[in-house]
Protein backbone atom coordinates (compact mmCIF):
# COMPACT_ATOMS: atom_id res chain seq x y z
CA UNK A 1 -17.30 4.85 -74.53
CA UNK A 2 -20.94 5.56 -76.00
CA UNK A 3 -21.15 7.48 -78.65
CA UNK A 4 -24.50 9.19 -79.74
CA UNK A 5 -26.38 10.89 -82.53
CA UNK A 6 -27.58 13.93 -81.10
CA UNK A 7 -29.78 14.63 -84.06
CA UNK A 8 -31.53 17.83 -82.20
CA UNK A 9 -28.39 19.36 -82.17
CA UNK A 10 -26.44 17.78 -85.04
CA UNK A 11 -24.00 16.13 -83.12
CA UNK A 12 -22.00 12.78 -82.78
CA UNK A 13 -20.75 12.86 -79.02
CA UNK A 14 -19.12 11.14 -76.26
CA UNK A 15 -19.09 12.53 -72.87
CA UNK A 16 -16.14 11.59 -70.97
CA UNK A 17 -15.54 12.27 -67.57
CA UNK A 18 -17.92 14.89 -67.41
CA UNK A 19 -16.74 16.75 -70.83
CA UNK A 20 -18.01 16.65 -74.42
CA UNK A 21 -15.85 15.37 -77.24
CA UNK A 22 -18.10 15.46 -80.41
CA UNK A 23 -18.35 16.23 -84.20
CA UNK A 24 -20.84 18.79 -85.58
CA UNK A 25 -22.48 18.31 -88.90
CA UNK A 26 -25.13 19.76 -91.16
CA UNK A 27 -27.23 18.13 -93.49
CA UNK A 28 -27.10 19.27 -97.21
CA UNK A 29 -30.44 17.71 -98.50
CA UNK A 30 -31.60 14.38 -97.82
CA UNK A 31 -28.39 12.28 -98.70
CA UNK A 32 -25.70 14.72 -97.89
CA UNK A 33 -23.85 15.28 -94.76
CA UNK A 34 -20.97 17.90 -94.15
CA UNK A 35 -18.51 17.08 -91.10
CA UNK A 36 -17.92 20.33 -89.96
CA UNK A 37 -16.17 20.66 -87.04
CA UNK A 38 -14.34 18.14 -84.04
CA UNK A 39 -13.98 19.54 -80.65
CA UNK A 40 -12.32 17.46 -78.16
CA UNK A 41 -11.47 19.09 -74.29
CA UNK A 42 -8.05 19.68 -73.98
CA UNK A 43 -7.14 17.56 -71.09
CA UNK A 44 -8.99 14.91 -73.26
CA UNK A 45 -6.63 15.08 -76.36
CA UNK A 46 -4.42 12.34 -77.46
CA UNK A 47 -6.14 9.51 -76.32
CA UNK A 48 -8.12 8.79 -79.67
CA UNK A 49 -11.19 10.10 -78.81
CA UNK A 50 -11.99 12.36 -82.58
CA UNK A 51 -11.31 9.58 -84.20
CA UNK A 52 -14.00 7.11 -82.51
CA UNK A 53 -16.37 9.87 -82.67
CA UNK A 54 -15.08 10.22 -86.45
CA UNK A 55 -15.52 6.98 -87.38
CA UNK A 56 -18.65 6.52 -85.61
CA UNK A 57 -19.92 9.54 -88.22
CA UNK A 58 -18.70 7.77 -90.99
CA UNK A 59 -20.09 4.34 -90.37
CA UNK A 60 -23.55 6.25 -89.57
CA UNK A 61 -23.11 7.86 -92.67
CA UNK A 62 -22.24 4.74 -94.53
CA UNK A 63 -25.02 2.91 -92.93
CA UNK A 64 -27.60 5.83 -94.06
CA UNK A 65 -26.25 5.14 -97.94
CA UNK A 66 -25.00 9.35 -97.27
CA UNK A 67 -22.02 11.24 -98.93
CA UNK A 68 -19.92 12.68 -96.84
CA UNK A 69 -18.38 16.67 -97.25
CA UNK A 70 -15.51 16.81 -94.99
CA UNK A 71 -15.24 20.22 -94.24
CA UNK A 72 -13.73 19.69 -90.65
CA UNK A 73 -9.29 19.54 -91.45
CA UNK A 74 -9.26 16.66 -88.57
CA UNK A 75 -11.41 14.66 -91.11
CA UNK A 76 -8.95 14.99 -93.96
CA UNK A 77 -6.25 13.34 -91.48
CA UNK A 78 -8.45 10.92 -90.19
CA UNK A 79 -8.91 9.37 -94.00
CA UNK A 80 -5.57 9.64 -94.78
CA UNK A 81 -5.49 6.63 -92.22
CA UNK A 82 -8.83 5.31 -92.47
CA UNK A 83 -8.96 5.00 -96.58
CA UNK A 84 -12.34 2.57 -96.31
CA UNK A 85 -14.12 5.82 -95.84
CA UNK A 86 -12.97 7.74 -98.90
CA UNK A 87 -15.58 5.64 -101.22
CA UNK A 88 -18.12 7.97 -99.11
CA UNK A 89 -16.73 11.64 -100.50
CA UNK A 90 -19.21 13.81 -101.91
């Protein structure tokens, strides 16, 4: 599965069997970026497909030295089980 930074658009997302799993974000200034929402097709769920897209926010995030606002509730969950991301909180 590719994932890809939309940046147009604001969007990390996969497309999978001819659907759109992603995560929206928003930049807040120049080193801030707020997770806002996950959206994954409903015949898609349960197969792990937020939290690739997730993570691949996180490491881009990470790799961009950017703090992270995790607006989105799925995000909350996904560092309850992914703590190496936490150190990236704004």
């Amino acid at each position: 599965m590719k994932i890809i930074n939309d940046e147009k658009n604001n969007l990390f997302v996969a497309e999978i069997e001819g659907k759109e799993a992603y995560l929206r974000y928003a930049m807040r200034g120049e080193d801030v970026i707020d997770f806002i929402y996950t959206y994954t097709p409903p015949e898609l769920r349960g197969k792990g497909l937020a939290e690739k897209i997730v993570e691949a926010g996180f490491k881009h995030a990470k790799e961009n030295s950017l703090k992270v606002i995790p607006t989105c509730p799925y995000i909350i969950y996904f560092l309850s089980r992914n703590q190496e991301y936490k150190s990236l909180l704004k």
